[in-house]
C-alpha atoms as a PDB file:
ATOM      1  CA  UNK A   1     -77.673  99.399  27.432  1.00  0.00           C
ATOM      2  CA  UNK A   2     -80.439  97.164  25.291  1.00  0.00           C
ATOM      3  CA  UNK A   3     -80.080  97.524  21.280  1.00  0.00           C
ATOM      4  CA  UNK A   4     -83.131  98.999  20.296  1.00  0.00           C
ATOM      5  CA  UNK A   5     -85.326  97.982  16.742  1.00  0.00           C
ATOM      6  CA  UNK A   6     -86.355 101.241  15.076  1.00  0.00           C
ATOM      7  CA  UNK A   7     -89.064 100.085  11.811  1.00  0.00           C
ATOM      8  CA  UNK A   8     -90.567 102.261   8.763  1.00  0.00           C
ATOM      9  CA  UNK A   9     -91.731 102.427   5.361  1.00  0.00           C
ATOM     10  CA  UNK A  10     -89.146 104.124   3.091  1.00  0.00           C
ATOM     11  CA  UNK A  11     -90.396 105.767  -0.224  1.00  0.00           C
ATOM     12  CA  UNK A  12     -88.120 105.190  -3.142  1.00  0.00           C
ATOM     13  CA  UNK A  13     -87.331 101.707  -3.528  1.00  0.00           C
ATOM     14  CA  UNK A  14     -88.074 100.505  -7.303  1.00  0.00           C
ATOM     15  CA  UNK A  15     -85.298  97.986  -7.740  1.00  0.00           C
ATOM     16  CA  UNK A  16     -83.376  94.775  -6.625  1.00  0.00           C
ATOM     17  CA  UNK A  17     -80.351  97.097  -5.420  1.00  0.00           C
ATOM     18  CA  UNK A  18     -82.429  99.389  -3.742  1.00  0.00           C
ATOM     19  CA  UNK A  19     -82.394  97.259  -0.551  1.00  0.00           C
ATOM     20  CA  UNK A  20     -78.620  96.538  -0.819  1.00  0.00           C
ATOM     21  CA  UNK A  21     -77.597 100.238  -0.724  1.00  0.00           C
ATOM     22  CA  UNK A  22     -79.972 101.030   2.264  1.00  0.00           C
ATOM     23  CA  UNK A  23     -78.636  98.262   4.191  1.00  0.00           C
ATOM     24  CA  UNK A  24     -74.922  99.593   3.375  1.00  0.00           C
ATOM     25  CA  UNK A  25     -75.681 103.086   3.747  1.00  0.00           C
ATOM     26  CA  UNK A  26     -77.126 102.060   7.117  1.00  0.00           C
ATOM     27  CA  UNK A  27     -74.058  99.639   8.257  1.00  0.00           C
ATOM     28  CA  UNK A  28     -71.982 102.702   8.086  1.00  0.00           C
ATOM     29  CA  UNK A  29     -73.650 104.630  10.353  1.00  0.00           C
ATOM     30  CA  UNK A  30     -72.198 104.971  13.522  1.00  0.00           C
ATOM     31  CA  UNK A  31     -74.490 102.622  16.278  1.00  0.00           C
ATOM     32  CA  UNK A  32     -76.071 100.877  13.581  1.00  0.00           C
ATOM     33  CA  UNK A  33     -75.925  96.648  14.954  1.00  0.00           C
ATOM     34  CA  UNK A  34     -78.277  95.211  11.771  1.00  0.00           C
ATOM     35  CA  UNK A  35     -80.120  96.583   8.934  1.00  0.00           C
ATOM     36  CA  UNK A  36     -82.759  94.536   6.762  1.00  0.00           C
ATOM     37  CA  UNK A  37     -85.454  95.657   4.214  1.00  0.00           C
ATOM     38  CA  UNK A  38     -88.145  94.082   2.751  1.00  0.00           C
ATOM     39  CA  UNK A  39     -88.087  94.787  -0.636  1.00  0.00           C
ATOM     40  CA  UNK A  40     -92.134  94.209  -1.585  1.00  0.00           C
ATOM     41  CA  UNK A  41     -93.525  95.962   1.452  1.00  0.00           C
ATOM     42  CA  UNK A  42     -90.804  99.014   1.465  1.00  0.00           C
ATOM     43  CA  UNK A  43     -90.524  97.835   5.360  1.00  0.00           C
ATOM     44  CA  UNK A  44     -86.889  98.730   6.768  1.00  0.00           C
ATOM     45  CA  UNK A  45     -85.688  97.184  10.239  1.00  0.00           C
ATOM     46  CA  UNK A  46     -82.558  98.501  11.893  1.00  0.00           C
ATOM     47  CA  UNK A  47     -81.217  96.925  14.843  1.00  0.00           C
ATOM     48  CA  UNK A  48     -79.254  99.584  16.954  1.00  0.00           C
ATOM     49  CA  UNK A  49     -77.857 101.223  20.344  1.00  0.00           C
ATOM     50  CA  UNK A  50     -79.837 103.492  21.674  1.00  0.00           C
ATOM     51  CA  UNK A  51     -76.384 104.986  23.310  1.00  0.00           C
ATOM     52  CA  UNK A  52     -74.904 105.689  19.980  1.00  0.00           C
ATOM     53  CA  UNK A  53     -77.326 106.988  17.554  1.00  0.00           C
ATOM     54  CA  UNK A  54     -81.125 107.928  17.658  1.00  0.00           C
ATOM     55  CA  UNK A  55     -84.144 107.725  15.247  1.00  0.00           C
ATOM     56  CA  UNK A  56     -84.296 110.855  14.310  1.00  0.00           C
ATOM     57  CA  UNK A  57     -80.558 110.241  13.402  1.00  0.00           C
ATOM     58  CA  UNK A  58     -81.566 107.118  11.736  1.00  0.00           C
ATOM     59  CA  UNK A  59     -84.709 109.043  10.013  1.00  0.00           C
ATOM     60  CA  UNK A  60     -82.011 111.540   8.447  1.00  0.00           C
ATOM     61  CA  UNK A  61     -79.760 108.421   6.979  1.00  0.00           C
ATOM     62  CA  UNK A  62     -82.169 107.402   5.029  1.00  0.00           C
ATOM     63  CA  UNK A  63     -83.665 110.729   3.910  1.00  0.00           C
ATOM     64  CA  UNK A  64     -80.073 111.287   2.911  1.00  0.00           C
ATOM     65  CA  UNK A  65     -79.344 107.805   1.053  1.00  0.00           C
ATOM     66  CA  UNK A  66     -82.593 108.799  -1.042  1.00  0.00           C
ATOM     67  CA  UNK A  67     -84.941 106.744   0.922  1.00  0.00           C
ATOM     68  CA  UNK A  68     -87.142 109.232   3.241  1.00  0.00           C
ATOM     69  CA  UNK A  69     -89.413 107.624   5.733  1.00  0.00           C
ATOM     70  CA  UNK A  70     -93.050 106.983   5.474  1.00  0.00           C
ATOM     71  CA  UNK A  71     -96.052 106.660   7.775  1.00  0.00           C
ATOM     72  CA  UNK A  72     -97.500 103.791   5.608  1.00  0.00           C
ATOM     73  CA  UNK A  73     -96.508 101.255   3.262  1.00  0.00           C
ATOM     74  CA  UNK A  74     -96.221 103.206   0.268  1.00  0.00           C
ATOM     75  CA  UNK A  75     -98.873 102.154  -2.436  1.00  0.00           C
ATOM     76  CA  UNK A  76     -98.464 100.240  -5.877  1.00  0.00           C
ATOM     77  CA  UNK A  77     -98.612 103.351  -7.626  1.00  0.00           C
ATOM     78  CA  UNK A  78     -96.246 105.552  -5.179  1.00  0.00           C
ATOM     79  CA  UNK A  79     -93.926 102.762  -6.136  1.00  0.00           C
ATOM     80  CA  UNK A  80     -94.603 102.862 -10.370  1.00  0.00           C
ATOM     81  CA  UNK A  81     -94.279 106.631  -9.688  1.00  0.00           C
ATOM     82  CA  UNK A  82     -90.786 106.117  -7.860  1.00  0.00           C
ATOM     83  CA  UNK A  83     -89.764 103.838 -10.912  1.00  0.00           C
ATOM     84  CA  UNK A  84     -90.601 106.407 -13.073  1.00  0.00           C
ATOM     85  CA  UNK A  85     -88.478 108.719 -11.597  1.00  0.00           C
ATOM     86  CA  UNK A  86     -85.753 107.020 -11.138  1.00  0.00           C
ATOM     87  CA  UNK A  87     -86.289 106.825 -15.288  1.00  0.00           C
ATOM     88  CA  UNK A  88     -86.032 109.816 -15.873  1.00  0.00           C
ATOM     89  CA  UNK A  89     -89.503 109.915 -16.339  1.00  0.00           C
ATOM     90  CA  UNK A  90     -92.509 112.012 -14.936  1.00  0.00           C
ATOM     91  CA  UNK A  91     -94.985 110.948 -12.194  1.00  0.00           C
END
């Protein structure tokens, strides 16, 4: 079978590492070929077989590395408010 490219928008990423853990996270999931993320648009790509693992399956990863998917590219302030968070603080 063809390796298939599932995209989204993640919510959550404030942070340099942010991208790095994703992309682990995602390597260890069973199917998963390729994982990238670009960091200023919140924009992950995961190359992956079809046969192995779905995207609902690949949805629920990311939900539970902390990174739930997104419909749009999250906004400058969804991402300040994600920061903030992640501080400790309130958004």
């Amino acid at each position: 079978m063809q390796d298939a490219v599932f995209k989204t928008y993640v919510k959550g990423i404030w942070c340099v590492q942010c991208p790095e853990l994703i992309i682990t996270g995602l390597l260890q999931q069973r199917g998963v070929i390729d994982a990238d993320v670009a960091y200023f648009q919140s924009l992950v790509t995961v190359k992956y077989d079809p046969a192995i693992v779905t995207e609902p399956q690949l949805r629920e990863k990311l939900t539970e590395l902390g990174y739930p998917p997104f419909d749009r590219k999250p906004t400058a302030l969804e991402r300040l408010a994600a920061k903030l968070l992640h501080l400790g603080g309130s958004a």
